[in-house]
Protein backbone atom coordinates (compact mmCIF):
# COMPACT_ATOMS: atom_id res chain seq x y z
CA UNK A 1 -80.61 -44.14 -31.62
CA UNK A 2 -80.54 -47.54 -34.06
CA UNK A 3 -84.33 -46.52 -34.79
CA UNK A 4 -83.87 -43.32 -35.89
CA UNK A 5 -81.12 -44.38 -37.81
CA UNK A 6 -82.87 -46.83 -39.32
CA UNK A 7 -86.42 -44.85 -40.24
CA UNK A 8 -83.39 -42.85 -41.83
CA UNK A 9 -82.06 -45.49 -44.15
CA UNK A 10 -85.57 -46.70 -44.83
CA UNK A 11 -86.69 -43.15 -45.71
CA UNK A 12 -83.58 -42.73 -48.15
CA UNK A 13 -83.91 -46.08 -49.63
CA UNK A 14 -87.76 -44.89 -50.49
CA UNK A 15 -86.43 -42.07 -51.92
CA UNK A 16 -83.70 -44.05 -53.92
CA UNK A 17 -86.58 -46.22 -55.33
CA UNK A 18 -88.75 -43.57 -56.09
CA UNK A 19 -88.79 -41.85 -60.01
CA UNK A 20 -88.54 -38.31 -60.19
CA UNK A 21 -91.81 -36.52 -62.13
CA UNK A 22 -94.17 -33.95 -61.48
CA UNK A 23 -96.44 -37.14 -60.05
CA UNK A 24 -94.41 -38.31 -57.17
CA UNK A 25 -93.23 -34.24 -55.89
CA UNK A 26 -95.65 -34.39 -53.44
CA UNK A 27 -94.52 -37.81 -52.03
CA UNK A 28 -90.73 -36.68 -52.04
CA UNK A 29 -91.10 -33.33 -50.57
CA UNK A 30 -93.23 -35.52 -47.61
CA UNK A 31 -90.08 -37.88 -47.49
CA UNK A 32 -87.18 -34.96 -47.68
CA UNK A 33 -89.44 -33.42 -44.59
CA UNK A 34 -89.36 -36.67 -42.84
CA UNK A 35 -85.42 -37.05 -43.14
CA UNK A 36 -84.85 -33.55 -42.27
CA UNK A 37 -86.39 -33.77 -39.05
CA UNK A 38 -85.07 -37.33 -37.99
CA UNK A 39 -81.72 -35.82 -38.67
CA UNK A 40 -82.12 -32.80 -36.54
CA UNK A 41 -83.65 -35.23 -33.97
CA UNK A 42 -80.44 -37.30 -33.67
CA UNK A 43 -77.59 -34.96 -34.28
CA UNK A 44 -78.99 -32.57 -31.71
CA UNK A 45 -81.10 -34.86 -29.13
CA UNK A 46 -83.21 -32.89 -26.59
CA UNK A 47 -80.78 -33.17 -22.92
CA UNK A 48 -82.20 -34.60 -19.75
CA UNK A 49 -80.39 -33.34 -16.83
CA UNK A 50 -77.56 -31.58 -16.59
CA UNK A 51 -75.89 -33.60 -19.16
CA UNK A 52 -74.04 -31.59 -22.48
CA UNK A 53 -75.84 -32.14 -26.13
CA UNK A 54 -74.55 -34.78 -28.24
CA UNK A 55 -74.52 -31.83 -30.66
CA UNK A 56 -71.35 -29.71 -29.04
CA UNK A 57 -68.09 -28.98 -31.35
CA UNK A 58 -65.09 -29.36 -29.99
CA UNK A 59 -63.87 -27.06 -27.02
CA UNK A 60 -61.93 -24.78 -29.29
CA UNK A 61 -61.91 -21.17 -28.07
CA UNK A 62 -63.00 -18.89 -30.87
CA UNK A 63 -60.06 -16.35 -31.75
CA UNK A 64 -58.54 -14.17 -34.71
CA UNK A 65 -60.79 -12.63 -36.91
CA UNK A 66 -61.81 -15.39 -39.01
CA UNK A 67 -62.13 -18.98 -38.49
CA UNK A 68 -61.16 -21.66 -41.15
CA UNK A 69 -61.92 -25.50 -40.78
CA UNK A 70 -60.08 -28.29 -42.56
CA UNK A 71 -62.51 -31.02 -43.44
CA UNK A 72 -61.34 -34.23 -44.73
CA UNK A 73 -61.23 -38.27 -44.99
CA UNK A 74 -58.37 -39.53 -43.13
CA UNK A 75 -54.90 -39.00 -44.13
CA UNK A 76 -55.42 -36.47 -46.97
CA UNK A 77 -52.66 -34.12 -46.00
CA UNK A 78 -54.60 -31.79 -43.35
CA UNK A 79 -52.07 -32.41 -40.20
CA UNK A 80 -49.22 -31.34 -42.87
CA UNK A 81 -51.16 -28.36 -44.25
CA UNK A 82 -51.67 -26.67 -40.92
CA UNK A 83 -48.21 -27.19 -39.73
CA UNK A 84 -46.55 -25.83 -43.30
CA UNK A 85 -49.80 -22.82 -42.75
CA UNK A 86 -49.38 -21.88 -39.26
CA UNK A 87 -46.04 -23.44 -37.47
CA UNK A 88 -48.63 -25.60 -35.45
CA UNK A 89 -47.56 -28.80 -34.41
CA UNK A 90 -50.03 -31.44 -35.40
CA UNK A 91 -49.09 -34.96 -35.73
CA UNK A 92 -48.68 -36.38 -38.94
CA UNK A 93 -48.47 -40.20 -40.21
CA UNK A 94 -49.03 -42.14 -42.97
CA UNK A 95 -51.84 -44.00 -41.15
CA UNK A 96 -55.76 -43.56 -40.68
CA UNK A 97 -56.77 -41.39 -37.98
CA UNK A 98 -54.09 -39.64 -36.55
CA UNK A 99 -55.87 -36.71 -35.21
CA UNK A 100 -57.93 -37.21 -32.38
CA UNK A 101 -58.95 -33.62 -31.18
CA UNK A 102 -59.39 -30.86 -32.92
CA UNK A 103 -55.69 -28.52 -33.51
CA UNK A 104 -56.30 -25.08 -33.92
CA UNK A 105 -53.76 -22.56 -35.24
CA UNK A 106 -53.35 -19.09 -36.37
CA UNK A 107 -52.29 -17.98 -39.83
CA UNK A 108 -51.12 -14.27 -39.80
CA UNK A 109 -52.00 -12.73 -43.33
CA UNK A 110 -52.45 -9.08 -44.86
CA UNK A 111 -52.41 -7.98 -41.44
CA UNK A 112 -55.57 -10.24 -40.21
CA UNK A 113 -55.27 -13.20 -37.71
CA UNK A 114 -56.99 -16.14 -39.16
CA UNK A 115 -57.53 -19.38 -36.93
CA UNK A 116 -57.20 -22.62 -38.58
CA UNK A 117 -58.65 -25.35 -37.29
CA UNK A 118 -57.50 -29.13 -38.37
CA UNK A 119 -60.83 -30.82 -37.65
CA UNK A 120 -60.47 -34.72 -37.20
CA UNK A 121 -60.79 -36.77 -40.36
CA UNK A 122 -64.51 -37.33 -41.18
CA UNK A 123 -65.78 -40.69 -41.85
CA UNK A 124 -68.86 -41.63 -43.88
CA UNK A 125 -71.91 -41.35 -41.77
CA UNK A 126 -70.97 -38.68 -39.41
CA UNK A 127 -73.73 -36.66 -40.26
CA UNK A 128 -75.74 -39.89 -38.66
CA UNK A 129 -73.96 -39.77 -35.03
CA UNK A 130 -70.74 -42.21 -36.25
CA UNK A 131 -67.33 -41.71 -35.13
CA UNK A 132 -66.76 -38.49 -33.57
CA UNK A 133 -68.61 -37.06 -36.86
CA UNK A 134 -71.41 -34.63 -34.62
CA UNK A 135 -68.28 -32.48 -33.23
CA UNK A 136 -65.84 -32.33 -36.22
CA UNK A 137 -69.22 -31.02 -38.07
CA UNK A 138 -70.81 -28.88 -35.09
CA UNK A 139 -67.54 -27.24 -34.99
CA UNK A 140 -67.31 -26.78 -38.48
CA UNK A 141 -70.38 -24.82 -38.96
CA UNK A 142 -68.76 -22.07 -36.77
CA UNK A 143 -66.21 -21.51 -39.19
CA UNK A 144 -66.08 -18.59 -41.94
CA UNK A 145 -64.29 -21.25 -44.41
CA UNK A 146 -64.70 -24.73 -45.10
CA UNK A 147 -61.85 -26.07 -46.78
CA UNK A 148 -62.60 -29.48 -47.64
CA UNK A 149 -58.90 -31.59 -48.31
CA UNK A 150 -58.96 -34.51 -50.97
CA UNK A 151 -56.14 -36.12 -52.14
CA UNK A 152 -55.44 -36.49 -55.78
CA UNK A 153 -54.80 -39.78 -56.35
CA UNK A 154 -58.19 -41.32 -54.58
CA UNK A 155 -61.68 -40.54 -56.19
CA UNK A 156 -62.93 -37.12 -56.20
CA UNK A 157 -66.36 -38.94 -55.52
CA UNK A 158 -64.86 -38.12 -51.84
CA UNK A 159 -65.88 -34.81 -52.23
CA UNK A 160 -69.48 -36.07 -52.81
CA UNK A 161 -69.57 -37.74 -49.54
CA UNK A 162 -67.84 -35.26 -47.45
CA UNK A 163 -70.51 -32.68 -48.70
CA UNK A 164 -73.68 -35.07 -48.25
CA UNK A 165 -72.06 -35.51 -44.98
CA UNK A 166 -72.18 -31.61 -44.37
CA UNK A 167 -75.18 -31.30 -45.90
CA UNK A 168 -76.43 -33.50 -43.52
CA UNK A 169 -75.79 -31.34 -40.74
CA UNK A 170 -77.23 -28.13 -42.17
CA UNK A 171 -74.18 -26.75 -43.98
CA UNK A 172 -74.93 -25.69 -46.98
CA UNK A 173 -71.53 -24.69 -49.10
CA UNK A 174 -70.93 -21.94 -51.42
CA UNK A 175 -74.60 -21.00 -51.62
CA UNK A 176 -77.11 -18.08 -50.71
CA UNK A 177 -80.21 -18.02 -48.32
CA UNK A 178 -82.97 -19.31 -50.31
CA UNK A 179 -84.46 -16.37 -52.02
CA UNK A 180 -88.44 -17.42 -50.76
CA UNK A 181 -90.41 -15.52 -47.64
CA UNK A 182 -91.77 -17.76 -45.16
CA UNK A 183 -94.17 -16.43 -42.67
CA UNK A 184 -96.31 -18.48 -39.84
CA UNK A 185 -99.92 -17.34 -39.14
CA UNK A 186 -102.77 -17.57 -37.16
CA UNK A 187 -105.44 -18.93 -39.78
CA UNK A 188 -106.42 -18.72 -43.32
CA UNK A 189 -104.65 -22.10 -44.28
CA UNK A 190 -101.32 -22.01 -46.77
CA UNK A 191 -101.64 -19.67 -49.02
CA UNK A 192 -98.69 -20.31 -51.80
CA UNK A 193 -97.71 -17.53 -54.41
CA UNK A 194 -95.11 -17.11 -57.09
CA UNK A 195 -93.56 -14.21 -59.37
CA UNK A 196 -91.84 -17.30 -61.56
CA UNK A 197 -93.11 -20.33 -62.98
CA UNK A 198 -92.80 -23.64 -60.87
CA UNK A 199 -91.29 -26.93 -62.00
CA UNK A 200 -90.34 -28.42 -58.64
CA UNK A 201 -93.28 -26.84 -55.97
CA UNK A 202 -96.80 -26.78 -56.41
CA UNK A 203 -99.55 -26.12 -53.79
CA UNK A 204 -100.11 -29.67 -53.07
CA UNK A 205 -95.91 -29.98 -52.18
CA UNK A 206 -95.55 -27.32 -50.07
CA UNK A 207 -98.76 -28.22 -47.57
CA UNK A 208 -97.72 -31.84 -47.54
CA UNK A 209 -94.16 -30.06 -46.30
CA UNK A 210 -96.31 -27.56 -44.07
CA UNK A 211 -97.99 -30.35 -42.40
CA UNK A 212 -95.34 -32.93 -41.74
CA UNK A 213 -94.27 -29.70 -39.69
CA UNK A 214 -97.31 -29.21 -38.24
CA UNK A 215 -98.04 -25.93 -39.59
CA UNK A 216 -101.45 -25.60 -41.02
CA UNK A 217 -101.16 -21.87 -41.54
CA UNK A 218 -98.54 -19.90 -43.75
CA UNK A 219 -97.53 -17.48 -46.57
CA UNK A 220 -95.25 -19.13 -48.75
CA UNK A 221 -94.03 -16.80 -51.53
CA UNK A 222 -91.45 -17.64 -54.33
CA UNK A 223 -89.06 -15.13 -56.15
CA UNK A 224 -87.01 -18.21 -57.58
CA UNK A 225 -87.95 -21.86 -59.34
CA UNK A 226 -87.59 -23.23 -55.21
CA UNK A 227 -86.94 -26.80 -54.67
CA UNK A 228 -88.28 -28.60 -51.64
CA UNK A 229 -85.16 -28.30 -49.87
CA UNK A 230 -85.16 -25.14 -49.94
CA UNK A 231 -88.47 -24.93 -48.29
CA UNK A 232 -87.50 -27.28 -45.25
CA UNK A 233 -84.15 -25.53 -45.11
CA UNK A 234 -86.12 -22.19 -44.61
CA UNK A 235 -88.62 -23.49 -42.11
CA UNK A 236 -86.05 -25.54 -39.83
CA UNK A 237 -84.21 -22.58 -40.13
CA UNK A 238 -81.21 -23.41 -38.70
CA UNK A 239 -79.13 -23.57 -41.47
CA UNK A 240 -75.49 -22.15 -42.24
CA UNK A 241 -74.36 -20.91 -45.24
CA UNK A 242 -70.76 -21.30 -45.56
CA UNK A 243 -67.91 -20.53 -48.38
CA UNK A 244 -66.21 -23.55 -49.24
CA UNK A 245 -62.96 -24.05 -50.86
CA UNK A 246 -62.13 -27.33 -52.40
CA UNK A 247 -58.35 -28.29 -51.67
CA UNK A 248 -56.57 -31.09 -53.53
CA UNK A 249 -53.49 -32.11 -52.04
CA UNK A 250 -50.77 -34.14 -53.29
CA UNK A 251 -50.86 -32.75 -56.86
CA UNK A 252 -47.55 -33.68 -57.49
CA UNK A 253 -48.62 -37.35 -57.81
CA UNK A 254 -50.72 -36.89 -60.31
CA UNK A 255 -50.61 -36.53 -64.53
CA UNK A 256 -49.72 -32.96 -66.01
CA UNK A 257 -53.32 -33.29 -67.86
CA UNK A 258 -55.09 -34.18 -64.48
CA UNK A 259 -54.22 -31.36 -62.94
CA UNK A 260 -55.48 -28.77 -65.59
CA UNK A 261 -58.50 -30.55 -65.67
CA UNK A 262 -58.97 -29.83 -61.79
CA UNK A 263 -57.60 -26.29 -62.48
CA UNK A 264 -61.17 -25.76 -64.31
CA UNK A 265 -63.26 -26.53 -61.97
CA UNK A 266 -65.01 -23.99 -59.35
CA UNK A 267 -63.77 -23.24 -55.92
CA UNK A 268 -60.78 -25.35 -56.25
CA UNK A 269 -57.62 -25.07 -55.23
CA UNK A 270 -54.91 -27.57 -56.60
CA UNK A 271 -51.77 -27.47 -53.69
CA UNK A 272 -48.83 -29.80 -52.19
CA UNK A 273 -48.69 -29.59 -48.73
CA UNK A 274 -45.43 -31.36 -48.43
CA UNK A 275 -43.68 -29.80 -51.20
CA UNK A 276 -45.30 -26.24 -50.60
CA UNK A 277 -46.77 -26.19 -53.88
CA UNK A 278 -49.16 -23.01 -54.32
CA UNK A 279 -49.76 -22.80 -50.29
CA UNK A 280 -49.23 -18.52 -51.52
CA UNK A 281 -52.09 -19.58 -54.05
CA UNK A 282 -54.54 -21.18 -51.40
CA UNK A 283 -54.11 -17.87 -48.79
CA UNK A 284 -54.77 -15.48 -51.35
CA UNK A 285 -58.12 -18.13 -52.27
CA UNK A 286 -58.36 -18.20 -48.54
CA UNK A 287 -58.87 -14.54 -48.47
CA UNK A 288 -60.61 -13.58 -51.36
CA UNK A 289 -63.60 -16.14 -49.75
CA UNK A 290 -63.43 -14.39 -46.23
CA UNK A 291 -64.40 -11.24 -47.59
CA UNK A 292 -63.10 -9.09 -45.07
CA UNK A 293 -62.29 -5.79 -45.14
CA UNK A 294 -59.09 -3.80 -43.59
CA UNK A 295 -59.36 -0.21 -42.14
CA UNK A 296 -56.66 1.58 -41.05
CA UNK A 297 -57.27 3.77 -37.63
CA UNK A 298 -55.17 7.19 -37.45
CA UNK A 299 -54.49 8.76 -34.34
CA UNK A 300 -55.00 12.53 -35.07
CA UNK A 301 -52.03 14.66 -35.87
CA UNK A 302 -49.87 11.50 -36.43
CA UNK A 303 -49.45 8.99 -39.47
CA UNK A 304 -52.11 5.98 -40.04
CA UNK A 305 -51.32 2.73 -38.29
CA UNK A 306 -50.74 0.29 -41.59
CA UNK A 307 -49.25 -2.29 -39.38
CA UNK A 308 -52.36 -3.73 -37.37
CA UNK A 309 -55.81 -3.05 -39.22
CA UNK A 310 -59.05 -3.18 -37.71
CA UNK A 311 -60.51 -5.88 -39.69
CA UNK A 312 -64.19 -6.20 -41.08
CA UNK A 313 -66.61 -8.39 -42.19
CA UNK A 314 -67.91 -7.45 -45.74
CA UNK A 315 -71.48 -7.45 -44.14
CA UNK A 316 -70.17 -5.13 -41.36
CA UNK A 317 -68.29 -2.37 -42.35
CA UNK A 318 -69.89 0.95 -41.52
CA UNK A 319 -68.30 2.90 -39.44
CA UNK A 320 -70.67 2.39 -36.67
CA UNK A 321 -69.04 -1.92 -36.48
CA UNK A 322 -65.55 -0.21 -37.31
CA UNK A 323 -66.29 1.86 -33.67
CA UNK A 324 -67.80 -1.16 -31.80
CA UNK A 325 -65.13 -3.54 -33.17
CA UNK A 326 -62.34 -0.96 -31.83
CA UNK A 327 -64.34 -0.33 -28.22
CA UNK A 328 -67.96 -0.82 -27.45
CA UNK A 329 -67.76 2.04 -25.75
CA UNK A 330 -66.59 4.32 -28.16
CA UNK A 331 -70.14 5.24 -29.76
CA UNK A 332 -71.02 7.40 -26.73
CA UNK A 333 -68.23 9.45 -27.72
CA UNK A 334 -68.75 9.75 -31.54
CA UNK A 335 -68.96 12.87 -32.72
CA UNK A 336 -68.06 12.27 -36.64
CA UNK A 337 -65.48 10.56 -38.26
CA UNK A 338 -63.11 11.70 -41.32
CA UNK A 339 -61.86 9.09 -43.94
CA UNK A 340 -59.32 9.05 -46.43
CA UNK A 341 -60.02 5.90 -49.17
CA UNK A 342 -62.03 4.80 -51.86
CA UNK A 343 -65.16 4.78 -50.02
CA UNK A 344 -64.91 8.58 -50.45
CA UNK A 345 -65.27 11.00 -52.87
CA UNK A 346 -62.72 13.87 -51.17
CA UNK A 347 -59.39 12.99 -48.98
CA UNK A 348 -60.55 13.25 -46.13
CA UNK A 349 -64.26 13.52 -46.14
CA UNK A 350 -66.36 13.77 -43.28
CA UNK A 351 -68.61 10.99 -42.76
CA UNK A 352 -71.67 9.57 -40.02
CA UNK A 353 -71.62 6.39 -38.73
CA UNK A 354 -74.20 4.91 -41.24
CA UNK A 355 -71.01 5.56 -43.90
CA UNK A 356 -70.11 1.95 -45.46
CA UNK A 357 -66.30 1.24 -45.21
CA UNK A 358 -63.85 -0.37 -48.16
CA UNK A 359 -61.09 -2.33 -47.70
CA UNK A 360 -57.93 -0.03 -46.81
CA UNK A 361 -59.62 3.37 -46.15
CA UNK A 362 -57.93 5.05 -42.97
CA UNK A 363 -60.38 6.38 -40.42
CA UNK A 364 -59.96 8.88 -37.62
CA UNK A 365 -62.74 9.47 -35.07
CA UNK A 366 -63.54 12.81 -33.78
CA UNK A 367 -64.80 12.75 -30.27
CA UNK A 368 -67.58 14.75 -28.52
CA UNK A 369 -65.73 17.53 -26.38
């Protein structure tokens, strides 16, 4: 373990010492290769035996229809956010490190169950096996939602770390799939095209990144100026790409003039947990980041069931996942279905299961005879 952490710190001091230019690409795409794959080595260590991976989350069973994470340093205010969130009891102190294990709870809102999970506080370095950083970080990557907690009167430079940290781990926040097709072959060499003009990859970058994986034959094709992150991120692969809403806690400690500058910036959300400040503000964030979608079933001949949607994911919404969600068995039976909503153009219209859902429509299901 100490050696790989160390070929780590060796390989990011290189980098440190290393200027940036079109000369020295090649050398740091090698490097960012190199640290990619140590990491992946010793956050998820192949298992002799019957023994568990060093890489498990916490034994939280998944429930709800969404799952958000709190991610934080110690003793930002996460403990007192879930309890004023969801009634959950989670112990809360005015010292370091008062959550041990990971507290879930469930947050009942616009008719969805959302679990919230109050993930340990995250030290510096978890992302390199310290503390208990692997599971509060292989648990967060199941989430929906990040919501990273910093406290307004210490540095925001906390929110630097806590993302290098998750970055660290293959969580990659409030960002797309990198827009570049990567595709393995049998011979032929790497062959690397582009529709844009390159200033970070050239052909020289991209086989030194091939071949620290071992791959000697590829298709590499660019629709974007691509970084070499984005290339290793695409061949490892195992990547999650996660909303991520930045909470800062404890704003009534800080300066009228502070807080409008945080009010500018993207994805955050300026809150006090203990005084309830804007907690309505941070579900409504909270929602608008899920992206789900509510449909309302009606039974026929009797009025829609508004109380308890079916709810959605906004990749998932035809009516096809709005049978499956409902009963898996319920396909075998489909016959059509008629919806009433904006999704159509006539109340109701009569609609396949390829029809995409929006959020509200009312669906009833017409079964085979």
């Amino acid at each position: 373990m100490a050696t790989v952490m160390q070929k780590i710190k060796d390989i990011e001091d290189e980098m440190a010492r290393t200027q940036k230019n079109k000369a020295t690409a090649h050398h740091l795409g090698l490097l960012k290769a190199k640290l990619a794959k140590l990491r992946r080595d010793l956050l998820a260590p192949p298992t002799k035996g019957g023994g568990g991976g060093a890489g498990e989350g916490f034994d939280v069973t998944k429930s709800g229809d969404s799952r958000v994470g709190l991610v934080g340093f110690p003793s930002v205010g996460k403990s007192t956010l879930l309890n004023k969130l969801t009634g959950t009891f989670s112990e809360v102190a005015s010292y370091e490190f008062t959550t041990l294990t990971c507290i879930p709870g469930v947050i009942t809102y616009r008719g969805a169950k959302i679990q919230l999970l109050d993930l340990p506080g995250i030290i510096e370095g978890a992302k390199d096996g310290k503390g208990r950083g692997r599971q509060v970080i292989s648990t967060a990557r199941t989430c929906n939602c990040i919501l990273i907690v910093l406290d307004a009167i210490k540095p925001i430079t906390h929110k630097r770390l806590i993302e290098k940290e998750l970055e660290g781990f293959g969580i990659r926040l409030n960002k797309e799939p990198p827009n570049l097709t990567f595709r393995r072959k049998d011979k032929g060499g790497i062959n690397f095209t582009s529709t844009v003009t390159n200033t970070h990859l050239d052909l020289e970058t991209v086989k030194a990144i091939c071949g620290e994986y071992r791959i000697h034959n590829a298709d590499v094709s660019l629709r974007y100026d691509a970084t070499a992150d984005d290339l290793i991120d695409v061949i490892e692969g195992s990547r999650v790409y996660i909303p991520c809403i930045y909470v800062v806690n404890k704003i009534d400690q800080i300066t009228l003039e502070e807080l409008e500058i945080l009010d500018k910036l993207p994805h955050y959300c300026p809150i006090s947990a203990h005084l309830e400040w804007n907690l309505d503000g941070l579900l409504d964030k909270i929602w608008e980041y899920l992206d789900l979608t509510r449909i309302y079933t009606k039974p026929k001949g009797m009025n829609p069931d508004y109380e308890d949607p079916v709810i959605l994911s906004s990749k998932k919404r035809t009516v096809e996942d709005f049978c499956t969600r409902i009963h898996k068995d319920m396909l075998k039976q489909f016959k059509y279905a008629l919806v009433w909503g904006s999704s159509v153009k006539h109340k109701p219209q009569r609609v396949g299961r390829e029809h995409e859902l929006e959020d509200e429509d009312v669906v009833q299901i017409i079964k085979k005879v």
